[in-house]
Protein backbone atom coordinates (compact mmCIF):
# COMPACT_ATOMS: atom_id res chain seq x y z
CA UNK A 1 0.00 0.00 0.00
CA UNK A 2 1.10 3.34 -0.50
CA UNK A 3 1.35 6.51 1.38
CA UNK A 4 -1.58 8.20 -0.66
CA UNK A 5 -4.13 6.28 1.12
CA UNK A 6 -2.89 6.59 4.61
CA UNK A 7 -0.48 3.26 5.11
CA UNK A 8 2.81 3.42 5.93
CA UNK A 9 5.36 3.30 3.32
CA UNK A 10 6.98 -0.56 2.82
CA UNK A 11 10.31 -0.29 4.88
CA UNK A 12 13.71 0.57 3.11
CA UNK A 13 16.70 -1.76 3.54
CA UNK A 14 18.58 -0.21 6.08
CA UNK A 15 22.38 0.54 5.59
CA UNK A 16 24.00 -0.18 8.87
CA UNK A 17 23.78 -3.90 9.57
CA UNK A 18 24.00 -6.33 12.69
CA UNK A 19 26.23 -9.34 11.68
CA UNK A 20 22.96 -11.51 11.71
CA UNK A 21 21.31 -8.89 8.78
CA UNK A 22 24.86 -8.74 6.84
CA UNK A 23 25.17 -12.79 6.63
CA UNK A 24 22.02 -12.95 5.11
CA UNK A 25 22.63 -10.40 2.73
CA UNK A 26 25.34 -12.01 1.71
CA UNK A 27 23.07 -15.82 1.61
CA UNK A 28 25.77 -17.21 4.05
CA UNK A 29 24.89 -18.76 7.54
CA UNK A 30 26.58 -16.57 10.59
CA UNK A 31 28.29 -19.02 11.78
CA UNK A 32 30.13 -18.99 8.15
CA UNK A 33 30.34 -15.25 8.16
CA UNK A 34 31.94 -14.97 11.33
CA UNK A 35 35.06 -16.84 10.13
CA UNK A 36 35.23 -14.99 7.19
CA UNK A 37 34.50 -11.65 9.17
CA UNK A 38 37.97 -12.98 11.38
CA UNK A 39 40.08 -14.28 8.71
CA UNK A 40 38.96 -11.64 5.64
CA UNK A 41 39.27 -8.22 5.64
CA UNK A 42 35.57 -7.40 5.23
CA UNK A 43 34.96 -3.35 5.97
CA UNK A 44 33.22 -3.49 9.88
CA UNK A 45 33.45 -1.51 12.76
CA UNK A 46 32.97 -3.15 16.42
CA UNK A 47 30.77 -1.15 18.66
CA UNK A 48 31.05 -2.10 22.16
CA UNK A 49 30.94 -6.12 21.84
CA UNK A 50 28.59 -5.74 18.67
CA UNK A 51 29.45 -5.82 14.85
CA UNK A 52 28.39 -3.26 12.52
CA UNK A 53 27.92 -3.46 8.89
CA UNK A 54 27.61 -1.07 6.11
CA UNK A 55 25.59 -2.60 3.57
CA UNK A 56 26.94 -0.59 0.67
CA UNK A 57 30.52 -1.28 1.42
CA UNK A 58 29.88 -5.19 1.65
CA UNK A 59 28.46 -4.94 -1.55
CA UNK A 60 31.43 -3.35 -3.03
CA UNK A 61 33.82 -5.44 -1.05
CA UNK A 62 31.61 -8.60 -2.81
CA UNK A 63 32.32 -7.17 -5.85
CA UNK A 64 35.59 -6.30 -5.57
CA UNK A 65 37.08 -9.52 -5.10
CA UNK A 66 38.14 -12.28 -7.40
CA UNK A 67 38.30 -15.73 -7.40
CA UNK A 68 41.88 -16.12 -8.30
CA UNK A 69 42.69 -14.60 -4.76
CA UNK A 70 41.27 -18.10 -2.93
CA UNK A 71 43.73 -20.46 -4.85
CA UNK A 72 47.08 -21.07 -4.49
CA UNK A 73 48.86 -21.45 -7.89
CA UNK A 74 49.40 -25.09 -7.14
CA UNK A 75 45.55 -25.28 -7.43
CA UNK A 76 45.15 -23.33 -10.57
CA UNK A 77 47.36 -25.91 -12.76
CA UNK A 78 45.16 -28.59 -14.55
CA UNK A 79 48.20 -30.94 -13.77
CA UNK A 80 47.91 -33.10 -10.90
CA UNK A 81 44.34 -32.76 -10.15
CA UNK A 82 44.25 -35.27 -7.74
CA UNK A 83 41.80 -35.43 -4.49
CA UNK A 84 43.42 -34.84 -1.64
CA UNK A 85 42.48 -35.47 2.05
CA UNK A 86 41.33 -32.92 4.15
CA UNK A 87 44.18 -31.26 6.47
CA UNK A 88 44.07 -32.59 10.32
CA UNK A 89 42.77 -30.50 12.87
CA UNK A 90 46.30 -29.08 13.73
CA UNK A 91 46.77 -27.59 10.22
CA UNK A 92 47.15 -24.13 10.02
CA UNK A 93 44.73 -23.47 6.94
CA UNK A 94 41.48 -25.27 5.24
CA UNK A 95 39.22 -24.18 2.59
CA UNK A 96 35.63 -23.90 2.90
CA UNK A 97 33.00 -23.54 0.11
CA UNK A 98 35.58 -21.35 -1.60
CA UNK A 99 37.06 -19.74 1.64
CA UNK A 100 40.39 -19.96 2.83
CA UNK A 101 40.24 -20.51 6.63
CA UNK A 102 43.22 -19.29 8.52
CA UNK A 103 43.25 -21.04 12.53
């Protein structure tokens, strides 16, 4: 409904964003974008003990990335494209979905 017949207007996104609003913006789970948010340099501010978001500048941080910056060179070469096991618990990296994990 519009404003023209007395209803409120439908609500705007809003452009500062709780870590809850920015992992769904970004179609992640939190738990997912919380390791990212401490192993990436995503643009955030902590307020007192809570995380704040611009959604503008995750957006553009989205977009400014490329895929080549996840894999190693190793990875890129279609040589050797065997499976290999996942790194034990003690290792200091892993990759997730497409995310390199640093412990």
């Amino acid at each position: 409904m519009s404003e023209l017949n007395g209803s409120a207007p439908a609500s705007a996104p809003r452009d500062i964003l709780t870590i809850d609003e920015a992992a769904e913006l970004l179609g992640v789970s939190v738990k997912t974008f919380n390791k990212v948010l401490h192993t990436q340099n995503i643009p955030a501010r902590k307020i007192g003990r809570e995380w704040k978001f611009s959604r503008a500048a995750l957006i553009e941080w989205v977009g400014a990335g490329r895929s080549q910056d996840f894999y190693s060179p190793d990875e890129d070469s279609d040589e050797d494209r065997t499976v290999r096991p996942e790194a034990p618990r003690g290792e200091k990296a892993r990759r997730t979905a497409g995310w390199k994990i640093e412990y």
